[in-house]
N, C-alpha and C. Protein backbone atom coordinates (compact mmCIF):
# COMPACT_ATOMS: atom_id res chain seq x y z
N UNK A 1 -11.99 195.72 98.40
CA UNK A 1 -11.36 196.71 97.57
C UNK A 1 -12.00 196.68 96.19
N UNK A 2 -12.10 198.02 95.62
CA UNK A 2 -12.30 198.19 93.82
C UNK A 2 -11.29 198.06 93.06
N UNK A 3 -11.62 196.70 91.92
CA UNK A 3 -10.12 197.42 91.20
C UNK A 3 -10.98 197.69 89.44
N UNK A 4 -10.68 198.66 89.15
CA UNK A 4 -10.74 199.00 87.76
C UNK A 4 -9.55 198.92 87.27
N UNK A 5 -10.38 198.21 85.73
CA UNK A 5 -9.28 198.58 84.28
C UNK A 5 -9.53 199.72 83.94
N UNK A 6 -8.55 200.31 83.57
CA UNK A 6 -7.92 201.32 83.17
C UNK A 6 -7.11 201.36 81.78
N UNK A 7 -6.46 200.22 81.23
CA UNK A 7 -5.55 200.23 80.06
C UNK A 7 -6.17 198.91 79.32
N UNK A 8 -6.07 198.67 78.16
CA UNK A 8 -6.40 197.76 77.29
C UNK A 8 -5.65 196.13 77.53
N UNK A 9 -6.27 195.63 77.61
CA UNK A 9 -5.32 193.84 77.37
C UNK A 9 -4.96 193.63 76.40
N UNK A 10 -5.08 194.49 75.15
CA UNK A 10 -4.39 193.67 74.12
C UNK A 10 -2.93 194.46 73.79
N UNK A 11 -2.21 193.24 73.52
CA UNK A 11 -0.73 193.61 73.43
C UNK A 11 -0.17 193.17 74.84
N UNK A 12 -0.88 192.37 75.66
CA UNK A 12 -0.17 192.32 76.98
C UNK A 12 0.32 190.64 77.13
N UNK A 13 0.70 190.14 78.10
CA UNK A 13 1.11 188.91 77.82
C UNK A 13 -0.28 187.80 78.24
N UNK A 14 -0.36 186.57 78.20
CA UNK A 14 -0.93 186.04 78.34
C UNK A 14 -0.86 186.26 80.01
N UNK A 15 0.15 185.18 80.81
CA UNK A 15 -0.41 185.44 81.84
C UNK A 15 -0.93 187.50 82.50
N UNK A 16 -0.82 188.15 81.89
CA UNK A 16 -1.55 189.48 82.40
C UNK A 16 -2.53 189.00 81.94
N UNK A 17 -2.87 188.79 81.01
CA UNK A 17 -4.79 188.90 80.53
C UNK A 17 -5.30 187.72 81.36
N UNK A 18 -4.57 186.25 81.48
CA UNK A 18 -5.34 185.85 82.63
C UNK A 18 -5.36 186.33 84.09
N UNK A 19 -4.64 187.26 84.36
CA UNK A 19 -4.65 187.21 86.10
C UNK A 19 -6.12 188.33 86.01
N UNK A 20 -5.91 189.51 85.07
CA UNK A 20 -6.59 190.14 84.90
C UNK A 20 -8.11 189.86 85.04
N UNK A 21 -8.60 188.09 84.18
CA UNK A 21 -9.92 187.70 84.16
C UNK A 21 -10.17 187.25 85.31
N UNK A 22 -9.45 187.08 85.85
CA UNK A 22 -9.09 186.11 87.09
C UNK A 22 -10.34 187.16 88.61
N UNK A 23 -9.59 188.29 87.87
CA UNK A 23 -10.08 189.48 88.84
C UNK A 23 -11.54 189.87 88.28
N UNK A 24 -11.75 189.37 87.26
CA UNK A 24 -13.46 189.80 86.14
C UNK A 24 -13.37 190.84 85.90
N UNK A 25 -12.26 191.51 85.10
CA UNK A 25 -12.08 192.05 84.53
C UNK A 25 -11.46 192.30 83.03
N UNK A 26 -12.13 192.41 82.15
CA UNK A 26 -12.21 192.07 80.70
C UNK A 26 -12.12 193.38 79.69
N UNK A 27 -12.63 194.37 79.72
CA UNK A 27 -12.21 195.30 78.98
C UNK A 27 -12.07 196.46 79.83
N UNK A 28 -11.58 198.02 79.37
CA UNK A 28 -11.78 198.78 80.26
C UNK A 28 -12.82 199.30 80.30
N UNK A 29 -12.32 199.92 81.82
CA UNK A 29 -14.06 200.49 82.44
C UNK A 29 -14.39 199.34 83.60
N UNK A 30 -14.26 198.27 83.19
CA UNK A 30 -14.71 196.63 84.57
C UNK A 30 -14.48 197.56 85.75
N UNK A 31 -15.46 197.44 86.29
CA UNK A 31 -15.32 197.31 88.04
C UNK A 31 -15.65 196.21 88.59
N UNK A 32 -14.41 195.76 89.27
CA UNK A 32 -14.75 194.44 90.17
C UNK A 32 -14.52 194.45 91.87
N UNK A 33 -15.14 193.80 92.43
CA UNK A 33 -14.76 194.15 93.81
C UNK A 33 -14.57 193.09 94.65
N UNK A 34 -12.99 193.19 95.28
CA UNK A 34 -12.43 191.65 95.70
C UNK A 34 -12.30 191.87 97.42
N UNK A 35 -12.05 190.63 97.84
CA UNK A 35 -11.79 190.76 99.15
C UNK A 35 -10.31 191.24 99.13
N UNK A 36 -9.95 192.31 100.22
CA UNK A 36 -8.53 192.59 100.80
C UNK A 36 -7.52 191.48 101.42
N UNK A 37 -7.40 190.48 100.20
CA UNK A 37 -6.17 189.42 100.95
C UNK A 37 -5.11 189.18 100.29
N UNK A 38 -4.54 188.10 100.75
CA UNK A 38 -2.62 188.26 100.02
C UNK A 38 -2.83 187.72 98.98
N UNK A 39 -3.76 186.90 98.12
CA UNK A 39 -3.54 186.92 96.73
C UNK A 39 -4.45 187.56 95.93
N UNK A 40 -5.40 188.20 96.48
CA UNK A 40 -5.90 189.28 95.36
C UNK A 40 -4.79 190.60 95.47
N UNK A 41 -4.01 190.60 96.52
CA UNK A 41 -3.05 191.73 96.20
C UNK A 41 -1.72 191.18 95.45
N UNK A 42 -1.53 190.50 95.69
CA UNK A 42 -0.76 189.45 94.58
C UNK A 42 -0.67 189.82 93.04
N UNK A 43 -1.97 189.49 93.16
CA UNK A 43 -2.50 189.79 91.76
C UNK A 43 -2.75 190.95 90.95
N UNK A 44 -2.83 192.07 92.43
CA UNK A 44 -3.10 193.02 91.91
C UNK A 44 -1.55 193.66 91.51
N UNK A 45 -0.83 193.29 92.31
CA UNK A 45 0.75 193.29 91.90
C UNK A 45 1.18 193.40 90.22
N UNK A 46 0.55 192.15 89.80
CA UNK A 46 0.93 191.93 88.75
C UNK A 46 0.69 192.57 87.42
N UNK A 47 -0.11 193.24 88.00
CA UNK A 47 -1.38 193.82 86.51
C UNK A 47 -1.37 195.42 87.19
N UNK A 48 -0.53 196.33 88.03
CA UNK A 48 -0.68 197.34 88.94
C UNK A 48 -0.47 198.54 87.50
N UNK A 49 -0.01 198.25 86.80
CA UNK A 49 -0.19 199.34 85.62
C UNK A 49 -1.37 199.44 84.93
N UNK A 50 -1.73 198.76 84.99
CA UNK A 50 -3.17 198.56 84.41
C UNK A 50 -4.90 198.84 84.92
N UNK A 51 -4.03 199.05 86.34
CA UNK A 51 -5.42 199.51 86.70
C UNK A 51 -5.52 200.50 88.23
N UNK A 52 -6.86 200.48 88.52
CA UNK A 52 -6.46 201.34 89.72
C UNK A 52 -7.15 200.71 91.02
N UNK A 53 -6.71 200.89 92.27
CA UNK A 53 -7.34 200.16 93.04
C UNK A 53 -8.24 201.18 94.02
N UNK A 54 -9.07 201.00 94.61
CA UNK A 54 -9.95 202.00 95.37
C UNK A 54 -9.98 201.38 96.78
N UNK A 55 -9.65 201.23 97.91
CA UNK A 55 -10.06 200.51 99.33
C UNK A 55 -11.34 200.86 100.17
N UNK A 56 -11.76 199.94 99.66
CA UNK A 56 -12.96 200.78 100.55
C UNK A 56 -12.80 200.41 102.03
């Protein structure tokens, strides 16, 4: 799957900006591309305002 940032990290809490790096994603615009499993969706859970996901 793709996930792009979409919204800014600052002003967000710590753990968002780490799950966020977590995914290598650092400012907006990042495209990163993760495997489809239960904790990159986890993760993507957590940070789901923030960005968008693409399935390939």
């Amino acid at each position: 799957m793709t996930i792009k940032l979409v919204k800014s990290l600052s002003g967000r809490s710590v753990k968002q900006i780490a799950t966020a790096k977590s995914l290598g994603l650092s400012r907006i615009g990042d495209v990163s591309v993760q495997p489809d499993n239960a904790p990159t969706s986890g993760k993507i859970a957590k940070i789901s305002h923030m960005v968008v996901v693409t399935k390939a």
